[in-house]
PDB file of N, CA and C in Angstrom:
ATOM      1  N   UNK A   1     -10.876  34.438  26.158  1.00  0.00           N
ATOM      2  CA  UNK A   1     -10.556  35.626  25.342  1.00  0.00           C
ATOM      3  C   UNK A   1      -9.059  35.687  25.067  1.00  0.00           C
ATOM      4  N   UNK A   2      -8.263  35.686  26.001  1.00  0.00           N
ATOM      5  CA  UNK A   2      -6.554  35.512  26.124  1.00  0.00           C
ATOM      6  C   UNK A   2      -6.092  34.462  25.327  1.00  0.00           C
ATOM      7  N   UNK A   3      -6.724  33.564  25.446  1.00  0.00           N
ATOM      8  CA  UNK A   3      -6.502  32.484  24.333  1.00  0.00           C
ATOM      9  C   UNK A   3      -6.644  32.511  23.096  1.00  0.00           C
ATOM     10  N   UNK A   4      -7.838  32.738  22.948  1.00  0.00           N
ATOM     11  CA  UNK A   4      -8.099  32.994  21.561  1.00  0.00           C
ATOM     12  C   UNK A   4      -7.785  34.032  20.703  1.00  0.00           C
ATOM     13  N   UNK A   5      -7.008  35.436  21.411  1.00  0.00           N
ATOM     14  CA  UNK A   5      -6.232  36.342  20.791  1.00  0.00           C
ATOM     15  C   UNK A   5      -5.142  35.298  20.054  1.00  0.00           C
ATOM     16  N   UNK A   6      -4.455  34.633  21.413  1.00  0.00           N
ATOM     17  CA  UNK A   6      -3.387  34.678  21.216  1.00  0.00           C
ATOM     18  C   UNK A   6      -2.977  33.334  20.121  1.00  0.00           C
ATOM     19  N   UNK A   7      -4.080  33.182  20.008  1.00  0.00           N
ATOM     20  CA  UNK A   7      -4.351  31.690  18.086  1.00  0.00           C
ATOM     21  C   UNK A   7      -4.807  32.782  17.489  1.00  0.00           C
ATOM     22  N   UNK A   8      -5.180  34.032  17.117  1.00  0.00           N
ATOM     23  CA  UNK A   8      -5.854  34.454  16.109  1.00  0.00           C
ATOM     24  C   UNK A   8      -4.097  35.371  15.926  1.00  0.00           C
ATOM     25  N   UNK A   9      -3.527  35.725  16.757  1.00  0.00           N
ATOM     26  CA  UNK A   9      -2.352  36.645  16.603  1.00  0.00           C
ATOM     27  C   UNK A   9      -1.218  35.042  16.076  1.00  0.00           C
ATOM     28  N   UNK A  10      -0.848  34.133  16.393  1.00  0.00           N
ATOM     29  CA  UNK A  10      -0.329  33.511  15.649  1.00  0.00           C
ATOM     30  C   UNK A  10      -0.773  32.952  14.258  1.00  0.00           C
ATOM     31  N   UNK A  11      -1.973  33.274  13.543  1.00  0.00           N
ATOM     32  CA  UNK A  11      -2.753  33.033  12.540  1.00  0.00           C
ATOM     33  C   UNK A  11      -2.313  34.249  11.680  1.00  0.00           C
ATOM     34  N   UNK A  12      -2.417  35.072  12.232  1.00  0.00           N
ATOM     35  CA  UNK A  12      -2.124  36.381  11.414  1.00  0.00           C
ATOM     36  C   UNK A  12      -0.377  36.632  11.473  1.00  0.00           C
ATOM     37  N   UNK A  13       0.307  35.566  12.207  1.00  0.00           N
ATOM     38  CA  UNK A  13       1.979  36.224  12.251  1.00  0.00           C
ATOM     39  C   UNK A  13       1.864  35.027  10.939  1.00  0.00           C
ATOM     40  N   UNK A  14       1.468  33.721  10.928  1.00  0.00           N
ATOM     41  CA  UNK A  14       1.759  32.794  10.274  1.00  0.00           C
ATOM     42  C   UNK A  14       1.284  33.414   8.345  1.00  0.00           C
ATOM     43  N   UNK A  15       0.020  33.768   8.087  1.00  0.00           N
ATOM     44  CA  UNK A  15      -0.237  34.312   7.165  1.00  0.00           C
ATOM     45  C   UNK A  15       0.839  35.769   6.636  1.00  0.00           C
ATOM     46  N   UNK A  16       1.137  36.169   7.503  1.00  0.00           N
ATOM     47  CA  UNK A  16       1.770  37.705   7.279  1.00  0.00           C
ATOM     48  C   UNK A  16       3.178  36.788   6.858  1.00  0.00           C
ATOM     49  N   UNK A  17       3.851  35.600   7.376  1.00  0.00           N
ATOM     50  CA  UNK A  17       5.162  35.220   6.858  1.00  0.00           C
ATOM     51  C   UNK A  17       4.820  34.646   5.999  1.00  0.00           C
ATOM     52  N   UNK A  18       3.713  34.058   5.241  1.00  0.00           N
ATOM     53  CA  UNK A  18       3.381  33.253   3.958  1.00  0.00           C
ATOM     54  C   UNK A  18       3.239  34.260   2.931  1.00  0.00           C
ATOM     55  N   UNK A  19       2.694  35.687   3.271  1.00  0.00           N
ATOM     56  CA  UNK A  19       2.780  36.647   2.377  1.00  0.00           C
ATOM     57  C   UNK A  19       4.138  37.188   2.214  1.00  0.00           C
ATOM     58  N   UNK A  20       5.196  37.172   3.185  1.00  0.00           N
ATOM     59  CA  UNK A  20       6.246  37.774   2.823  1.00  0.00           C
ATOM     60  C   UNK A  20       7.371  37.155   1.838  1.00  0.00           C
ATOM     61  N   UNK A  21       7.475  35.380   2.482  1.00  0.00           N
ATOM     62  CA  UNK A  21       7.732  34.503   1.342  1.00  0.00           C
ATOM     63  C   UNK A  21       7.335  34.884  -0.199  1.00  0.00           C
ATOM     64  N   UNK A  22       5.725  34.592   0.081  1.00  0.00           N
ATOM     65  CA  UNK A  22       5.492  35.220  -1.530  1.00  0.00           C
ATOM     66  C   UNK A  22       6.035  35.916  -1.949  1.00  0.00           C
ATOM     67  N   UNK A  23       6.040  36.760  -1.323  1.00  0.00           N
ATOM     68  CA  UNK A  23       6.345  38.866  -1.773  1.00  0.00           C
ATOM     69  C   UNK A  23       7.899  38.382  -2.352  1.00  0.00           C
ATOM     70  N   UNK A  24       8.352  37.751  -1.674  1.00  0.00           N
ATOM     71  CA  UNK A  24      10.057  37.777  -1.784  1.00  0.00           C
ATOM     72  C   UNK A  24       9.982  36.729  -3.550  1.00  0.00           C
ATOM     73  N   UNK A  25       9.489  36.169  -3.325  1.00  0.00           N
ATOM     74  CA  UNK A  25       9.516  35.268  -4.625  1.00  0.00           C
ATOM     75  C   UNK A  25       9.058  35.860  -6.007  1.00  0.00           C
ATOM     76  N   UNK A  26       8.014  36.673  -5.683  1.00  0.00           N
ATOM     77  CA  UNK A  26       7.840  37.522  -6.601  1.00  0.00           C
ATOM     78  C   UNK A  26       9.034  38.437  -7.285  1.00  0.00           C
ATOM     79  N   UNK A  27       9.332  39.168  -5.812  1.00  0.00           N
ATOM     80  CA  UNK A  27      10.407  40.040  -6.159  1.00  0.00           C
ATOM     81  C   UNK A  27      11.570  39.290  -6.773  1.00  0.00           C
ATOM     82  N   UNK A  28      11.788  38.394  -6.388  1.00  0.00           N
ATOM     83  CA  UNK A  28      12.935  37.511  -7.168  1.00  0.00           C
ATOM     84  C   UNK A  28      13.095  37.356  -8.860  1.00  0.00           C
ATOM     85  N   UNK A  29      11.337  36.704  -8.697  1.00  0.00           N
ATOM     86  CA  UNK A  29      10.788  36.293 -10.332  1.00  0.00           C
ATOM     87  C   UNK A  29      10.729  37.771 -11.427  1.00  0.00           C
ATOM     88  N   UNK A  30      10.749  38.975 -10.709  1.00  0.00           N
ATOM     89  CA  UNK A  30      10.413  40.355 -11.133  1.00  0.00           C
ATOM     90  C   UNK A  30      11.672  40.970 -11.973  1.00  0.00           C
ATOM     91  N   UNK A  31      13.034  40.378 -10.553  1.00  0.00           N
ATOM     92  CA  UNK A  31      14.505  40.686 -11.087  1.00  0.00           C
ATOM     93  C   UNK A  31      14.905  39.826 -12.331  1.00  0.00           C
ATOM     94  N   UNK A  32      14.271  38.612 -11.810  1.00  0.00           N
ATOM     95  CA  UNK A  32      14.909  38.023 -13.382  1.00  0.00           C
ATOM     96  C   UNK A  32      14.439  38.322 -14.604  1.00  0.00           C
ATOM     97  N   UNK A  33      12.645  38.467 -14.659  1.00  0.00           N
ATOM     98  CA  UNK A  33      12.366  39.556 -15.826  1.00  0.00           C
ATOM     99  C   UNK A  33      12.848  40.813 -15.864  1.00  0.00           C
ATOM    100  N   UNK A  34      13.315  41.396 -14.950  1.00  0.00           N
ATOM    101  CA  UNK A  34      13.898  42.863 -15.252  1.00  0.00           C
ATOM    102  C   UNK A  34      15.133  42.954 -16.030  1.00  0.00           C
ATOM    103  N   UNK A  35      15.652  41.926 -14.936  1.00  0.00           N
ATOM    104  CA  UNK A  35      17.146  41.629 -16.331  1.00  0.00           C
ATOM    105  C   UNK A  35      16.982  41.062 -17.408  1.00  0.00           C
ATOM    106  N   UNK A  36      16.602  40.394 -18.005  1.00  0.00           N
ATOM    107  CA  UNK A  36      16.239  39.679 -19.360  1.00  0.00           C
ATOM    108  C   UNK A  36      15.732  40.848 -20.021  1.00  0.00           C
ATOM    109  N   UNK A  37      14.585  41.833 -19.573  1.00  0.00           N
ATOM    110  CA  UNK A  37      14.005  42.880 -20.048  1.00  0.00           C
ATOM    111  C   UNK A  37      15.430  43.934 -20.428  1.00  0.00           C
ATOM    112  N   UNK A  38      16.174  44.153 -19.245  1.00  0.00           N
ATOM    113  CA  UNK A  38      17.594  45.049 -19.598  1.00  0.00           C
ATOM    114  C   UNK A  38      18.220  44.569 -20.733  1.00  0.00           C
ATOM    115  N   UNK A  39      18.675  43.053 -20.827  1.00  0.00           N
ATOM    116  CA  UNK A  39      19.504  42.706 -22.060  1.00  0.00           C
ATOM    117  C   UNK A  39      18.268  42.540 -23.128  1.00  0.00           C
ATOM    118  N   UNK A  40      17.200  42.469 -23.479  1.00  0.00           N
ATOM    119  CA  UNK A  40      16.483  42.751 -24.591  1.00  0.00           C
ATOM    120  C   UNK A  40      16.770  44.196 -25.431  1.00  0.00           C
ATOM    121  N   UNK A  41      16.847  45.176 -24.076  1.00  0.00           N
ATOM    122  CA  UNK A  41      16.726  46.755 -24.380  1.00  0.00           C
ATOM    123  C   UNK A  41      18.283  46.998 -24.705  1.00  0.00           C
ATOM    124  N   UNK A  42      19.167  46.408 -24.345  1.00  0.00           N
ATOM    125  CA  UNK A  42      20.251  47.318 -24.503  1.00  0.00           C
ATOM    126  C   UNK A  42      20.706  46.433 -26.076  1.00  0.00           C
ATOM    127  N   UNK A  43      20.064  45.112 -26.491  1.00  0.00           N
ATOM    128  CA  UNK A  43      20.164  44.493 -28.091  1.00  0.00           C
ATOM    129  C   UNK A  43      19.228  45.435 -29.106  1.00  0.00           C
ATOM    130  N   UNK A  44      18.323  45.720 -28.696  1.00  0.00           N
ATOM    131  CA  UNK A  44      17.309  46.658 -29.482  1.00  0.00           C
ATOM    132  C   UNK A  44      17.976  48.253 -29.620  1.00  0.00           C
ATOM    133  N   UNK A  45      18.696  48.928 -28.502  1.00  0.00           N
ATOM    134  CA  UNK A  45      19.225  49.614 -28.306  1.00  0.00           C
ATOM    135  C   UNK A  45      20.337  49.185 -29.348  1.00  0.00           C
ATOM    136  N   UNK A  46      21.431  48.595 -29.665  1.00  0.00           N
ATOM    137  CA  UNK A  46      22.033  48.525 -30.296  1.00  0.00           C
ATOM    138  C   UNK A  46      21.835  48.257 -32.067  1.00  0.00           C
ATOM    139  N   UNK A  47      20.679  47.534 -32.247  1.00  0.00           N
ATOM    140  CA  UNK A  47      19.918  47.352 -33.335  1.00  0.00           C
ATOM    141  C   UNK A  47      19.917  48.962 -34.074  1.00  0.00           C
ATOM    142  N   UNK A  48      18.726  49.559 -33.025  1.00  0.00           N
ATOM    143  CA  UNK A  48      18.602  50.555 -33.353  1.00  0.00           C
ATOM    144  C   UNK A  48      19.975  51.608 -33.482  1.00  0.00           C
ATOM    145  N   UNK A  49      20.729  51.483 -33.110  1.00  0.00           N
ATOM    146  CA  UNK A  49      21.811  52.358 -33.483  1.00  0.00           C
ATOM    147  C   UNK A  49      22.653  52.383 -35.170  1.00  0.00           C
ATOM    148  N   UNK A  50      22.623  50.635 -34.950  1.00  0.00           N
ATOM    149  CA  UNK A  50      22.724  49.905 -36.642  1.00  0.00           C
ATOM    150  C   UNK A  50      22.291  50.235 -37.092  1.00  0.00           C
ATOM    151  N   UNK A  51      20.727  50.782 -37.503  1.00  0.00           N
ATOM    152  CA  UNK A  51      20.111  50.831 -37.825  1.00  0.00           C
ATOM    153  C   UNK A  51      20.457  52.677 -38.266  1.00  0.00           C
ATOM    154  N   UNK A  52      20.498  53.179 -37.446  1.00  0.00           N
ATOM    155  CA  UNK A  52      20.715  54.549 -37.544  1.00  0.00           C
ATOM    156  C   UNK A  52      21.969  54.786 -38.467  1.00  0.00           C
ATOM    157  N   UNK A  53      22.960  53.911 -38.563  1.00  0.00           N
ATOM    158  CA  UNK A  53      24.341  54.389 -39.321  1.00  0.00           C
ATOM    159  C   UNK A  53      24.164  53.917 -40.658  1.00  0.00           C
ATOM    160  N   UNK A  54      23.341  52.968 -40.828  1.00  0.00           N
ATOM    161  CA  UNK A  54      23.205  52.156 -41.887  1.00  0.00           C
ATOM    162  C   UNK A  54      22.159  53.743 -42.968  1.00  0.00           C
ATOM    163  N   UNK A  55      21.231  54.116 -42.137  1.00  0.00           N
ATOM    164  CA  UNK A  55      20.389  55.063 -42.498  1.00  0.00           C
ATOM    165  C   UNK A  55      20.974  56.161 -43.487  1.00  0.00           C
ATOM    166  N   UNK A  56      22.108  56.766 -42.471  1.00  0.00           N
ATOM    167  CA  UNK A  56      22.615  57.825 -42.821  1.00  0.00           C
ATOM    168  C   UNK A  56      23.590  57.613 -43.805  1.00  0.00           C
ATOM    169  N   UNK A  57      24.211  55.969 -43.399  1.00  0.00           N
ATOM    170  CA  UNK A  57      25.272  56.127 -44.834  1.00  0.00           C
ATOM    171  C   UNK A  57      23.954  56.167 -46.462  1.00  0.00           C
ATOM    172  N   UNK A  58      22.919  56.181 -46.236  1.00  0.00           N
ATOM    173  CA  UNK A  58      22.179  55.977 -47.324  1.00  0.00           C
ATOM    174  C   UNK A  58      22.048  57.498 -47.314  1.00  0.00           C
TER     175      UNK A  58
END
């Protein structure tokens, strides 16, 4: 019984650090779309502002 906790508790520490790896890689892959997503928004953001002066001089 002692034994076999103690392979089923290193099974579950080993899986729980393969998920955290993941998790972290994700989160990594998430920031770099977030930023790419930021400089999309703040060009569209500026578009749209062009867009707004161009409007009004009409």
């Amino acid at each position: 019984m002692c034994g076999g906790e103690s392979i089923y508790q290193s099974m579950l520490f080993v899986r729980e650090e393969r998920t955290f790896s993941r998790a972290g890689r994700v989160c990594a892959r998430a920031r770099v779309v977030f930023a790419q997503a930021r400089s999309v928004s703040t060009h569209a953001g500026v578009l749209s502002t062009q867009e707004e002066k161009v409007s009004a001089q009409n």
